[in-house]
PDB file of N, CA and C in Angstrom:
ATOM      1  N   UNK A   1       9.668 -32.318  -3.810  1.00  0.00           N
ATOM      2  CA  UNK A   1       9.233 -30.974  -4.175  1.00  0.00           C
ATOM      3  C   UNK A   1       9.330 -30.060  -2.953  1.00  0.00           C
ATOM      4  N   UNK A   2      10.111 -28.648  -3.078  1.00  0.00           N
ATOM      5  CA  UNK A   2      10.383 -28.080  -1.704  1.00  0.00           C
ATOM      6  C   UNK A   2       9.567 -27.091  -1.468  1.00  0.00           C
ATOM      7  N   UNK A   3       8.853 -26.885  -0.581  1.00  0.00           N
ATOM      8  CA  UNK A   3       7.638 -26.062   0.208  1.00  0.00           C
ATOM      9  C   UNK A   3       7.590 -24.855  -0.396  1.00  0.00           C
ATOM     10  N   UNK A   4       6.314 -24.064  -0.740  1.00  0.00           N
ATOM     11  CA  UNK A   4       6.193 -22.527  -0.939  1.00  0.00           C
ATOM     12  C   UNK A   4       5.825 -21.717  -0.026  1.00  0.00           C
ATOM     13  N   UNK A   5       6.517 -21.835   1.297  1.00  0.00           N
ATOM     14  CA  UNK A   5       5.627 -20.673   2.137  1.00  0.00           C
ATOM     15  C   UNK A   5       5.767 -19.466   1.896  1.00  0.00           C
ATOM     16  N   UNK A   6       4.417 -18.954   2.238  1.00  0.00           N
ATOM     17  CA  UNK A   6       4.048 -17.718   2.082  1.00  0.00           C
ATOM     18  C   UNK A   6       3.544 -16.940   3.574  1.00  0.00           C
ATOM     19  N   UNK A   7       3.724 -15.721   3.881  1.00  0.00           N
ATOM     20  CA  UNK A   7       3.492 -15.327   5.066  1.00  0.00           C
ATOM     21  C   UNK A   7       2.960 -13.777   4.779  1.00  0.00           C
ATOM     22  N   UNK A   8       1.231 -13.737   5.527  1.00  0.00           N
ATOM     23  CA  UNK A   8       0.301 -12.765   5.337  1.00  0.00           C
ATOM     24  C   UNK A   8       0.522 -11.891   6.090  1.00  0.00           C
ATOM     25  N   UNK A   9       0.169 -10.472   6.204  1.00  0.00           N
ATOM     26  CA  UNK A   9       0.732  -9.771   6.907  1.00  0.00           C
ATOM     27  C   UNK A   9      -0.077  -8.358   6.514  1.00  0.00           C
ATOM     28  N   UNK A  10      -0.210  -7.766   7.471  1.00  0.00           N
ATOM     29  CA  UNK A  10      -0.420  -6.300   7.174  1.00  0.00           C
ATOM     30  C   UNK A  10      -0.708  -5.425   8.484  1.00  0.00           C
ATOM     31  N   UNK A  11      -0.926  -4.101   8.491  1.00  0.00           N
ATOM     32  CA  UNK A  11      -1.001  -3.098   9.171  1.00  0.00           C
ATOM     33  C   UNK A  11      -1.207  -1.360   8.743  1.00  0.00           C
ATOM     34  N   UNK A  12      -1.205  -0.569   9.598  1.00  0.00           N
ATOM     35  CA  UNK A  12      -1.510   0.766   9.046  1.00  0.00           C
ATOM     36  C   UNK A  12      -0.635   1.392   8.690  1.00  0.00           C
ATOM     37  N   UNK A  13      -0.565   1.613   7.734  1.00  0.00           N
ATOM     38  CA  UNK A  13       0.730   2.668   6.811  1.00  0.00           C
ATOM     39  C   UNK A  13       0.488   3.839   7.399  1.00  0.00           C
ATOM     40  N   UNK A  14       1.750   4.756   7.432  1.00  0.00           N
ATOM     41  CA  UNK A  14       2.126   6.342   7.402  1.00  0.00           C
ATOM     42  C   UNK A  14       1.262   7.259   5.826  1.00  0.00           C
ATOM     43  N   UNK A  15       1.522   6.404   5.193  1.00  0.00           N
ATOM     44  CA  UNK A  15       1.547   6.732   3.764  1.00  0.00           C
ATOM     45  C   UNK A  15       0.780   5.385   3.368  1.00  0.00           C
ATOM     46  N   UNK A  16      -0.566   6.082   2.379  1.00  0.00           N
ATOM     47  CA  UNK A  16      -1.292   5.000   1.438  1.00  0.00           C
ATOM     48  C   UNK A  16      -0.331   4.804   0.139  1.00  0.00           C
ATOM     49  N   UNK A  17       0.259   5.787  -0.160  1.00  0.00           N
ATOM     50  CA  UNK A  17       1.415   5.680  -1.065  1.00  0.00           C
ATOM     51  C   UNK A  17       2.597   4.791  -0.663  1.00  0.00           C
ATOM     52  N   UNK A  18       3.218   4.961   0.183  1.00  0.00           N
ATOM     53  CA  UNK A  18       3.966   4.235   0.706  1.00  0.00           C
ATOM     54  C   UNK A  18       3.961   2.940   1.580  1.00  0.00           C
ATOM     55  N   UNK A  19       5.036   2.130   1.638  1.00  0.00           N
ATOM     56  CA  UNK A  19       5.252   0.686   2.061  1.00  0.00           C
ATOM     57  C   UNK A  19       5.521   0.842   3.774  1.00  0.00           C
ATOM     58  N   UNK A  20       5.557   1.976   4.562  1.00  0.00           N
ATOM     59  CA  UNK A  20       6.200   2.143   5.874  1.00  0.00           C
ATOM     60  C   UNK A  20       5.000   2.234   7.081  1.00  0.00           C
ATOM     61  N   UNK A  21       4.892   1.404   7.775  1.00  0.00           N
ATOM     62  CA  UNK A  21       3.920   0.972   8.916  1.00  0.00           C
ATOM     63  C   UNK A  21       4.349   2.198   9.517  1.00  0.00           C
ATOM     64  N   UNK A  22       2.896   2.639  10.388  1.00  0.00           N
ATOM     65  CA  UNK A  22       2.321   3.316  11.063  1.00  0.00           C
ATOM     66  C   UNK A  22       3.392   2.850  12.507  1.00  0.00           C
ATOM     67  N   UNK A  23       2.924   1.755  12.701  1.00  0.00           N
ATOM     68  CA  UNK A  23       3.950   1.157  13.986  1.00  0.00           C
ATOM     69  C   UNK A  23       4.114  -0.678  14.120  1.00  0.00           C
ATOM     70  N   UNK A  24       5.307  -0.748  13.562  1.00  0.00           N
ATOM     71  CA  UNK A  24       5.524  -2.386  13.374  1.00  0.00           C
ATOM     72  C   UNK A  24       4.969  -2.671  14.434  1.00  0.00           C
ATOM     73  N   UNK A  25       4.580  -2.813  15.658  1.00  0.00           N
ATOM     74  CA  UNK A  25       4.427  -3.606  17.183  1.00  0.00           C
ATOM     75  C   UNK A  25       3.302  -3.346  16.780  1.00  0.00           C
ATOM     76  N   UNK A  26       2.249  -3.223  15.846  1.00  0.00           N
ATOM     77  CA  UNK A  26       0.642  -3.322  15.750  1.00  0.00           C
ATOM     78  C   UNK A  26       0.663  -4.325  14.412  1.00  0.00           C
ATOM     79  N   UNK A  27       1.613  -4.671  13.846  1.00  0.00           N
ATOM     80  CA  UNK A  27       1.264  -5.522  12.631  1.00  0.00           C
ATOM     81  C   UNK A  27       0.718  -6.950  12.736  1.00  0.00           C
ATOM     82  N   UNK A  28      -0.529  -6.954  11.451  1.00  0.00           N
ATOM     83  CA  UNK A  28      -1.268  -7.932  12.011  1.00  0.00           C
ATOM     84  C   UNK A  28      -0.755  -9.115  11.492  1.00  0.00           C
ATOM     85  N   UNK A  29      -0.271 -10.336  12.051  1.00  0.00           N
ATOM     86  CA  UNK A  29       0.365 -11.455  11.283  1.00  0.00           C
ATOM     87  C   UNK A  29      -0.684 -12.080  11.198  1.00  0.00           C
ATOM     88  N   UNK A  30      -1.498 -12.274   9.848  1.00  0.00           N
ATOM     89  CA  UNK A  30      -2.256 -13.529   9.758  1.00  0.00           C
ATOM     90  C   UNK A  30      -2.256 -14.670   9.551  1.00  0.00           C
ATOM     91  N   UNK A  31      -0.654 -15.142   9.112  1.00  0.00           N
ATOM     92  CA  UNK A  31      -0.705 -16.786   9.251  1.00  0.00           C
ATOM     93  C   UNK A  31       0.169 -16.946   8.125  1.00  0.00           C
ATOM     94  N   UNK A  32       1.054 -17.968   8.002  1.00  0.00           N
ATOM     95  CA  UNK A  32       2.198 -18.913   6.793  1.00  0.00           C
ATOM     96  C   UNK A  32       1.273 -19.854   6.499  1.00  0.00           C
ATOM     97  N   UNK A  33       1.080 -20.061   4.909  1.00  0.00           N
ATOM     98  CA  UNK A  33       0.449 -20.605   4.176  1.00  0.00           C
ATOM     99  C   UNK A  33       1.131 -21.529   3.384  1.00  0.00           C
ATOM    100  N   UNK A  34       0.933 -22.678   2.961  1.00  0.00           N
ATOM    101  CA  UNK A  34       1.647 -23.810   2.098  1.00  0.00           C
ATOM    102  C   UNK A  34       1.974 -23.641   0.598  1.00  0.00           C
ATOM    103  N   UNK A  35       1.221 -22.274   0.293  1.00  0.00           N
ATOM    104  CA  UNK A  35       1.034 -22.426  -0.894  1.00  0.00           C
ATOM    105  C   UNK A  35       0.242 -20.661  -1.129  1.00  0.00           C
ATOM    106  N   UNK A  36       0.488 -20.480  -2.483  1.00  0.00           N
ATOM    107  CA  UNK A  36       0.175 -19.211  -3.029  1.00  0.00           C
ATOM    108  C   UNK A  36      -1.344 -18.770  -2.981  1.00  0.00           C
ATOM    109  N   UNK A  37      -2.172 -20.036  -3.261  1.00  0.00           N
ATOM    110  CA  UNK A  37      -3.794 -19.930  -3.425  1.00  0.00           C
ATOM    111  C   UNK A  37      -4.048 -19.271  -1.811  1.00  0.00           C
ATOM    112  N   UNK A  38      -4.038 -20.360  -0.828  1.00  0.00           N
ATOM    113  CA  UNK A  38      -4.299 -20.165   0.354  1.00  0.00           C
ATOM    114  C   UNK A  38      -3.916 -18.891   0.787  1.00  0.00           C
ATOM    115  N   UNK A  39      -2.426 -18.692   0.564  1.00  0.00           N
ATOM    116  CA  UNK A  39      -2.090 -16.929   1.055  1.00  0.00           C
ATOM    117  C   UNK A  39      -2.826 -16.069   0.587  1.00  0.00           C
ATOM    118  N   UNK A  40      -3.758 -16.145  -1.111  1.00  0.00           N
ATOM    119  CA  UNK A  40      -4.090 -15.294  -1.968  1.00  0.00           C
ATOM    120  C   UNK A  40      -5.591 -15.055  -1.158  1.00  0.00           C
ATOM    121  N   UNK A  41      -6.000 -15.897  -0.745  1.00  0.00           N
ATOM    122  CA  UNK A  41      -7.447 -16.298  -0.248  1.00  0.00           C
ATOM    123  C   UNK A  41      -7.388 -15.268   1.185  1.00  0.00           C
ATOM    124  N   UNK A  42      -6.227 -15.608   2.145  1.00  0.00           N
ATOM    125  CA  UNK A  42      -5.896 -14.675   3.090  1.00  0.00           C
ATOM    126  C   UNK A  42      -5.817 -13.509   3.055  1.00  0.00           C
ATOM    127  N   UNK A  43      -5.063 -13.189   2.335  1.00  0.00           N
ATOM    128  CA  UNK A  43      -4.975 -11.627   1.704  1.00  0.00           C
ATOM    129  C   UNK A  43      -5.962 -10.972   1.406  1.00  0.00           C
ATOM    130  N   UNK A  44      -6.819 -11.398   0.487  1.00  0.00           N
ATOM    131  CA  UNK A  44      -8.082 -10.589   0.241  1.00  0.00           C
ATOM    132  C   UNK A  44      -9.409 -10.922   0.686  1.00  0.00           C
ATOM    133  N   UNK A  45      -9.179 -11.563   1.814  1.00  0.00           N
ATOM    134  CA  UNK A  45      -9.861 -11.115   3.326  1.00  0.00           C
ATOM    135  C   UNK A  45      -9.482 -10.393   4.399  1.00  0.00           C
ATOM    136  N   UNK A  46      -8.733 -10.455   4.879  1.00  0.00           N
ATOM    137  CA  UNK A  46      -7.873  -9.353   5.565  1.00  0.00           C
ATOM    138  C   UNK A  46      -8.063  -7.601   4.633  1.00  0.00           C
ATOM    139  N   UNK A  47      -7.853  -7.672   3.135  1.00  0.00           N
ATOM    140  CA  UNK A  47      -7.718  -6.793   2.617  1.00  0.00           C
ATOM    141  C   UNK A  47      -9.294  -6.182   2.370  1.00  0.00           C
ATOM    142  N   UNK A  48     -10.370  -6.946   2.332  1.00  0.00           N
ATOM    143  CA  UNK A  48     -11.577  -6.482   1.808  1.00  0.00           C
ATOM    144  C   UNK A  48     -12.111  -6.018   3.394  1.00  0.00           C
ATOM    145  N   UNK A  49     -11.728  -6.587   4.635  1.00  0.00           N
ATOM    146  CA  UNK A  49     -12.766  -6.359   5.474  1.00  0.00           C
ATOM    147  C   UNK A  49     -11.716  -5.390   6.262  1.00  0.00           C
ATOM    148  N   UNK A  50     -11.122  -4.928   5.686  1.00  0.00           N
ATOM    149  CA  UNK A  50     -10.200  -3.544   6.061  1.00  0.00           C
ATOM    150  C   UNK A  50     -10.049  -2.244   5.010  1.00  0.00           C
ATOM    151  N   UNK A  51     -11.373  -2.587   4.009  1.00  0.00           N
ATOM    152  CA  UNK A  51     -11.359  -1.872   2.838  1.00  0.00           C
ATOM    153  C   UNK A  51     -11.736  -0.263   3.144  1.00  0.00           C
ATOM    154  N   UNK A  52     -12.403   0.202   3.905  1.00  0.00           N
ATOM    155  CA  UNK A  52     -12.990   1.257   4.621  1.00  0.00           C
ATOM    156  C   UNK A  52     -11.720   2.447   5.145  1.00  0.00           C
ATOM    157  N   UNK A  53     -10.388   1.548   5.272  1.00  0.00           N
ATOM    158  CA  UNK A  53      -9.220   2.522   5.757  1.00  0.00           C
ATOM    159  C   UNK A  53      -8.427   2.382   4.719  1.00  0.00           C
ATOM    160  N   UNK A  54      -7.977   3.818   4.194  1.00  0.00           N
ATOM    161  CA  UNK A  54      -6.896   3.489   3.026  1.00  0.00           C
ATOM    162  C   UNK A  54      -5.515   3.477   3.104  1.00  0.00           C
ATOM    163  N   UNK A  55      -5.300   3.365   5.028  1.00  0.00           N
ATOM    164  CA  UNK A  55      -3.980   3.338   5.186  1.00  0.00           C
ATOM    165  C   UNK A  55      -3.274   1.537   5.545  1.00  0.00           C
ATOM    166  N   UNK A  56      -4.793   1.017   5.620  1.00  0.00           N
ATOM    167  CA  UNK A  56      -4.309  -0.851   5.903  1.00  0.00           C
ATOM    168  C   UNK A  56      -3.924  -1.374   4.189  1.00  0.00           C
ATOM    169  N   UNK A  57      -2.965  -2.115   4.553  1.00  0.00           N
ATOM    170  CA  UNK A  57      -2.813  -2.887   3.578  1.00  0.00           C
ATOM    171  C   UNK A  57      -1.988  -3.774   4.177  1.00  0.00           C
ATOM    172  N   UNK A  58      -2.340  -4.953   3.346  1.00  0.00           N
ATOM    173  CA  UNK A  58      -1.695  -6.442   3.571  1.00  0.00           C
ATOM    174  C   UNK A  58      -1.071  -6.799   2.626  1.00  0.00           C
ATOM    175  N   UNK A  59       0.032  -7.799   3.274  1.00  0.00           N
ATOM    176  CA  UNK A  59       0.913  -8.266   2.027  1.00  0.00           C
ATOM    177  C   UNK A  59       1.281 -10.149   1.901  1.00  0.00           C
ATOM    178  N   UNK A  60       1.706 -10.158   0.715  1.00  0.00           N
ATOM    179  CA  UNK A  60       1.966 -11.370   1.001  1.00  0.00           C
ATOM    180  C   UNK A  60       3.612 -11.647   0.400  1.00  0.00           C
ATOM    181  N   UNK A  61       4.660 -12.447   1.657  1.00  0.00           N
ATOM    182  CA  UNK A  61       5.948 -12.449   1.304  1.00  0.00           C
ATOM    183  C   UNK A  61       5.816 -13.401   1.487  1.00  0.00           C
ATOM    184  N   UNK A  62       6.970 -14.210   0.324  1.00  0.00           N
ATOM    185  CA  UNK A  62       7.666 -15.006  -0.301  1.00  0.00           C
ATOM    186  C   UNK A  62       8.178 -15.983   0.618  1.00  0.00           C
ATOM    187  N   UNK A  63       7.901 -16.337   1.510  1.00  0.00           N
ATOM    188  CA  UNK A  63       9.522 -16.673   2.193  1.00  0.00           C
ATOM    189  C   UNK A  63      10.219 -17.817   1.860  1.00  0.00           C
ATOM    190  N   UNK A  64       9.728 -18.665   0.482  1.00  0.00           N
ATOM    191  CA  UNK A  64      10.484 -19.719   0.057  1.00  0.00           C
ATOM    192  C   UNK A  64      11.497 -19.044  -0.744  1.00  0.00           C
ATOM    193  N   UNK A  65      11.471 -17.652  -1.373  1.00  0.00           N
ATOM    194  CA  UNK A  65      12.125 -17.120  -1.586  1.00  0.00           C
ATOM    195  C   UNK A  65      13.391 -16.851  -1.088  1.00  0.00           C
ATOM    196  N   UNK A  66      13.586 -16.466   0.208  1.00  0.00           N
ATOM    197  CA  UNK A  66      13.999 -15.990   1.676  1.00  0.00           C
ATOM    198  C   UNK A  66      15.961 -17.258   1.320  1.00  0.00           C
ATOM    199  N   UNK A  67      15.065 -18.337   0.913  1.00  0.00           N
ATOM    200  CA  UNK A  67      16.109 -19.579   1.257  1.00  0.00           C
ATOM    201  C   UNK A  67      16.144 -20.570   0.016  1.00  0.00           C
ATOM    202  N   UNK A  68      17.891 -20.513  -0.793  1.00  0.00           N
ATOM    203  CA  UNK A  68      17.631 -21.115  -1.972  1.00  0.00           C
ATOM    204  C   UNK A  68      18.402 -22.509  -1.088  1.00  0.00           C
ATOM    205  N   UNK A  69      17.165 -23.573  -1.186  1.00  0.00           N
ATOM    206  CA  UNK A  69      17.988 -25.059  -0.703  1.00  0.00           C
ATOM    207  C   UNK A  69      18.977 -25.744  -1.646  1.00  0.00           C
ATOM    208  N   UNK A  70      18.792 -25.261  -3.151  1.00  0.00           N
ATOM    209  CA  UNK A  70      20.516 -26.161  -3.683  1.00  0.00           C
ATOM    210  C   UNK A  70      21.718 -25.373  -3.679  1.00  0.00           C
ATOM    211  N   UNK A  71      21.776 -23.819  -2.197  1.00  0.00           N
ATOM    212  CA  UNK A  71      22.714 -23.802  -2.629  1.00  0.00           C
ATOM    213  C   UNK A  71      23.165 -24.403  -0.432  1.00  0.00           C
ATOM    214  N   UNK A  72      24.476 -24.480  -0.235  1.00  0.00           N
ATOM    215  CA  UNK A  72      25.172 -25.288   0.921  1.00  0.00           C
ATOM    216  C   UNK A  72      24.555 -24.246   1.997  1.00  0.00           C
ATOM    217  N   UNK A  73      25.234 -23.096   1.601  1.00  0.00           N
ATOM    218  CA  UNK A  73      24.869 -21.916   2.535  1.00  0.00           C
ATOM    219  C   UNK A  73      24.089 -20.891   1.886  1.00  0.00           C
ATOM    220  N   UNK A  74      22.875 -20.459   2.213  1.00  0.00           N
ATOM    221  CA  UNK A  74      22.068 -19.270   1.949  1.00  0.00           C
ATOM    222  C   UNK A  74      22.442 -18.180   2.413  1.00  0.00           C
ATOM    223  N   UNK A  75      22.210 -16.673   1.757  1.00  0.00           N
ATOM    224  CA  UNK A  75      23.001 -15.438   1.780  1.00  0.00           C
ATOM    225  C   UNK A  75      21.939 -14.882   3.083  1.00  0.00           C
ATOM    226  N   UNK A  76      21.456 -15.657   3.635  1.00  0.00           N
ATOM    227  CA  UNK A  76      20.551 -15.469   4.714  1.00  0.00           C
ATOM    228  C   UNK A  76      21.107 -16.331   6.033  1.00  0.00           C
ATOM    229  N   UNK A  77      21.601 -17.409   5.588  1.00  0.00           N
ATOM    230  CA  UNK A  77      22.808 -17.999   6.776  1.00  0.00           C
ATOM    231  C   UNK A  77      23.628 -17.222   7.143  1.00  0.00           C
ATOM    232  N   UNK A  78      24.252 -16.548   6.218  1.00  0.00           N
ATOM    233  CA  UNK A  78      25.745 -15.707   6.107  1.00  0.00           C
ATOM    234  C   UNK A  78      25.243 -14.710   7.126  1.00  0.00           C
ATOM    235  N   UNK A  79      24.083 -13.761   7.365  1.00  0.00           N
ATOM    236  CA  UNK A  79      24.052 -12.774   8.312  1.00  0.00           C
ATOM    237  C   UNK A  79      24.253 -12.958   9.857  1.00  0.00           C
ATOM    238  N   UNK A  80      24.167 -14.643  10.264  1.00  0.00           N
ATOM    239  CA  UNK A  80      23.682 -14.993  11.635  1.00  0.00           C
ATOM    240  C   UNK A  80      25.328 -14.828  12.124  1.00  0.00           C
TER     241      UNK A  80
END
């Protein structure tokens, strides 16, 4: 069975509307998780005890997504 990592993440947006950090070199990495629960658990701690600013928000990406293992080469190999 092949791994689900997940990777927590957040920082201060430009825009509460929008997806665009304030300044990537302040983003807070909170940690790659094994699994969806654990990231979910991360997330909305990070997200509740940053509830007070409406420009933080945290996210949680996919990154098993990132890399399909049945295929030889991933369209993520191809960029290097």
């Amino acid at each position: 069975m092949p791994q689900r990592l997940h990777l927590v993440f957040g920082g201060e947006l430009v825009d509460p509307t929008k997806s665009v950090f304030k300044d990537v070199n302040d983003i807070h990495v909170v940690g790659l998780f094994p699994d969806y629960a654990s990231a979910y658990d991360a997330w909305k701690a990070e997200a509740q005890r940053t509830v007070d600013n409406a420009h933080m928000r945290y996210f949680i990406a996919h990154i098993h997504r990132l890399r399909d293992e049945e295929v030889e080469t991933s369209s993520t190999e191809e960029l290097g």
